[in-house]
C-alpha atoms as a PDB file:
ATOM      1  CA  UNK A   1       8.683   1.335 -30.391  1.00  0.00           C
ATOM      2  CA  UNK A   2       8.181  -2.059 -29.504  1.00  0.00           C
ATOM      3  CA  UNK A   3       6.247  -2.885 -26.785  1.00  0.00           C
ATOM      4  CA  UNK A   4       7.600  -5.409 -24.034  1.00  0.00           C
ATOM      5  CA  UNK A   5       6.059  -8.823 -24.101  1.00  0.00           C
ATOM      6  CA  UNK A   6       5.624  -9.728 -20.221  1.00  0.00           C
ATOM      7  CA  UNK A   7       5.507 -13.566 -18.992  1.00  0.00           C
ATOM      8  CA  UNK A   8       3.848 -15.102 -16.348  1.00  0.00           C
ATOM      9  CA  UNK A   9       6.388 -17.382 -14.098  1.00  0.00           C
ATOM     10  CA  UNK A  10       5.317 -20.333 -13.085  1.00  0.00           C
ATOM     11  CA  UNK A  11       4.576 -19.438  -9.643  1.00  0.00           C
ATOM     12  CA  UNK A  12       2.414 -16.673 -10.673  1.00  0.00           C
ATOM     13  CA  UNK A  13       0.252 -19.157 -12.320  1.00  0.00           C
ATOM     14  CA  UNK A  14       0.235 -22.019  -9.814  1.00  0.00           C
ATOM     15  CA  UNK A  15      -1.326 -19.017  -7.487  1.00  0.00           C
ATOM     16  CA  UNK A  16      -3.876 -18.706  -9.474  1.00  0.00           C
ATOM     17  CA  UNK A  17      -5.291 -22.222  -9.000  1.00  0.00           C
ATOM     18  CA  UNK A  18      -8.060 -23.268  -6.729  1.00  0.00           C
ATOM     19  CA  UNK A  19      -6.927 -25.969  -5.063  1.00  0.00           C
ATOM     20  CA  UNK A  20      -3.206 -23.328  -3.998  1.00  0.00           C
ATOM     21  CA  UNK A  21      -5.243 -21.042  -2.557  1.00  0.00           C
ATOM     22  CA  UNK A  22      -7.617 -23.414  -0.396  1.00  0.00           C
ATOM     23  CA  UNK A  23      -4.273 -25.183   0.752  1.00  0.00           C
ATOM     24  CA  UNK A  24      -2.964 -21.480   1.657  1.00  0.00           C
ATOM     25  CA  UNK A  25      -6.580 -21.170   3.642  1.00  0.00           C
ATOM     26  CA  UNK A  26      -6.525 -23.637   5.274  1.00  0.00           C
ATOM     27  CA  UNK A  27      -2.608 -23.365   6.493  1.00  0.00           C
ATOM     28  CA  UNK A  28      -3.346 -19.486   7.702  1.00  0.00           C
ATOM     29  CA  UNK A  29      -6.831 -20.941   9.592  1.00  0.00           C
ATOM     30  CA  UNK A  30      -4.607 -23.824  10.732  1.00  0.00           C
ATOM     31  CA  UNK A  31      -1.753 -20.766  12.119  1.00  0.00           C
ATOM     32  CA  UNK A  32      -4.718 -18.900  13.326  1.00  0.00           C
ATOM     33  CA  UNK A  33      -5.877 -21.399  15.808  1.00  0.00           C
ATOM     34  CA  UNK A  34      -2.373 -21.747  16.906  1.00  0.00           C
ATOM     35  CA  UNK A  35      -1.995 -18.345  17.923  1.00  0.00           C
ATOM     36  CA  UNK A  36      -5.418 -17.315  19.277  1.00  0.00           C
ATOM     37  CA  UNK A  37      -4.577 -20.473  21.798  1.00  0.00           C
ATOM     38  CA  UNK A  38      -1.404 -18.647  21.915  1.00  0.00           C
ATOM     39  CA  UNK A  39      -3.281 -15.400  22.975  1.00  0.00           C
ATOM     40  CA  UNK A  40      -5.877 -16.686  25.295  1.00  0.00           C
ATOM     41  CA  UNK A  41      -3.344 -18.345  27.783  1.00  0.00           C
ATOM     42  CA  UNK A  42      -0.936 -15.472  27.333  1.00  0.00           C
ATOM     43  CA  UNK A  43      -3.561 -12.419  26.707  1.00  0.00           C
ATOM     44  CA  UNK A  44      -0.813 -10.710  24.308  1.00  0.00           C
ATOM     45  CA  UNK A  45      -2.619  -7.998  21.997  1.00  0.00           C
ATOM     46  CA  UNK A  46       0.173  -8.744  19.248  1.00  0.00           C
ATOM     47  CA  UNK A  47      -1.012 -12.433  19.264  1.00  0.00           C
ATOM     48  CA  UNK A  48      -4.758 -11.536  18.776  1.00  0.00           C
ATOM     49  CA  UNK A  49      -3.707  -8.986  16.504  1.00  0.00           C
ATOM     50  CA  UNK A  50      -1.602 -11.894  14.376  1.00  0.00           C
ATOM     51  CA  UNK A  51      -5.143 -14.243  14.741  1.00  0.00           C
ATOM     52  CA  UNK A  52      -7.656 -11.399  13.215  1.00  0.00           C
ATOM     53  CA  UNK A  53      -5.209 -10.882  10.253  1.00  0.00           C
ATOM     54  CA  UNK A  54      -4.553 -14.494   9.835  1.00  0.00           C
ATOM     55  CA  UNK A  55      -8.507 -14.932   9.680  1.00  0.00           C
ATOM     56  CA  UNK A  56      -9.049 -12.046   7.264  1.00  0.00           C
ATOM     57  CA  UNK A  57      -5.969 -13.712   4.906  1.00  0.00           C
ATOM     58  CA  UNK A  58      -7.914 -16.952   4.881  1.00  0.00           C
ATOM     59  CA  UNK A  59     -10.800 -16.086   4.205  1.00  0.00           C
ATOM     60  CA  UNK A  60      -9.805 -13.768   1.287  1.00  0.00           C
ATOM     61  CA  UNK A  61      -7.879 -16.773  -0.017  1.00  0.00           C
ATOM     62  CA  UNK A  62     -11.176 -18.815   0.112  1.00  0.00           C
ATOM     63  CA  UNK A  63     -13.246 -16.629  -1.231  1.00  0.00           C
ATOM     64  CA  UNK A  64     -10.416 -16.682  -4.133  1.00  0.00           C
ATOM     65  CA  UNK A  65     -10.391 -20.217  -4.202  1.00  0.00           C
ATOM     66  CA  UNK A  66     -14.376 -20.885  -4.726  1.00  0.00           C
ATOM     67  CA  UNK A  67     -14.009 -18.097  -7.519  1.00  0.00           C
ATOM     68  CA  UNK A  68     -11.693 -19.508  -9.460  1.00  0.00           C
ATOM     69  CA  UNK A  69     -12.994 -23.505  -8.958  1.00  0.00           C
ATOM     70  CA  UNK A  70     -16.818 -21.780 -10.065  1.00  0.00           C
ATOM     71  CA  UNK A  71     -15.973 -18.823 -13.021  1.00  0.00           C
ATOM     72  CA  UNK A  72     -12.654 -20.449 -14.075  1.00  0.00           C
END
């Protein structure tokens, strides 16, 4: 049998640039400050909780992004 061929779209390989995933950084650190303002005048848990994973997403995407700008 003949084994399927897969393809990359172009989306999956415009993700795998640098410069996407420091844009995508800096838009989550960019949401993150909007929200943890968000939290401190309103003291929501659901706000801080939105802030801690909007930090962690950024700075997985910029760890990412100095990967593939370095070893690419």
């Amino acid at each position: 049998m003949a084994r399927r061929v897969s393809r990359r779209t172009h989306q999956q390989v415009l993700m795998q640039t640098w410069w996407v995933r420091a844009a995508l950084a800096l838009a989550c650190l960019l949401l993150a400050y909007g929200f943890a303002s968000l939290a401190i005048d309103s003291g929501n848990l659901l706000e801080y909780a939105i802030t801690i994973i909007l930090v962690w997403y950024a700075g997985r995407n910029t760890i990412r992004a100095f990967r593939l700008a370095l070893f690419a």
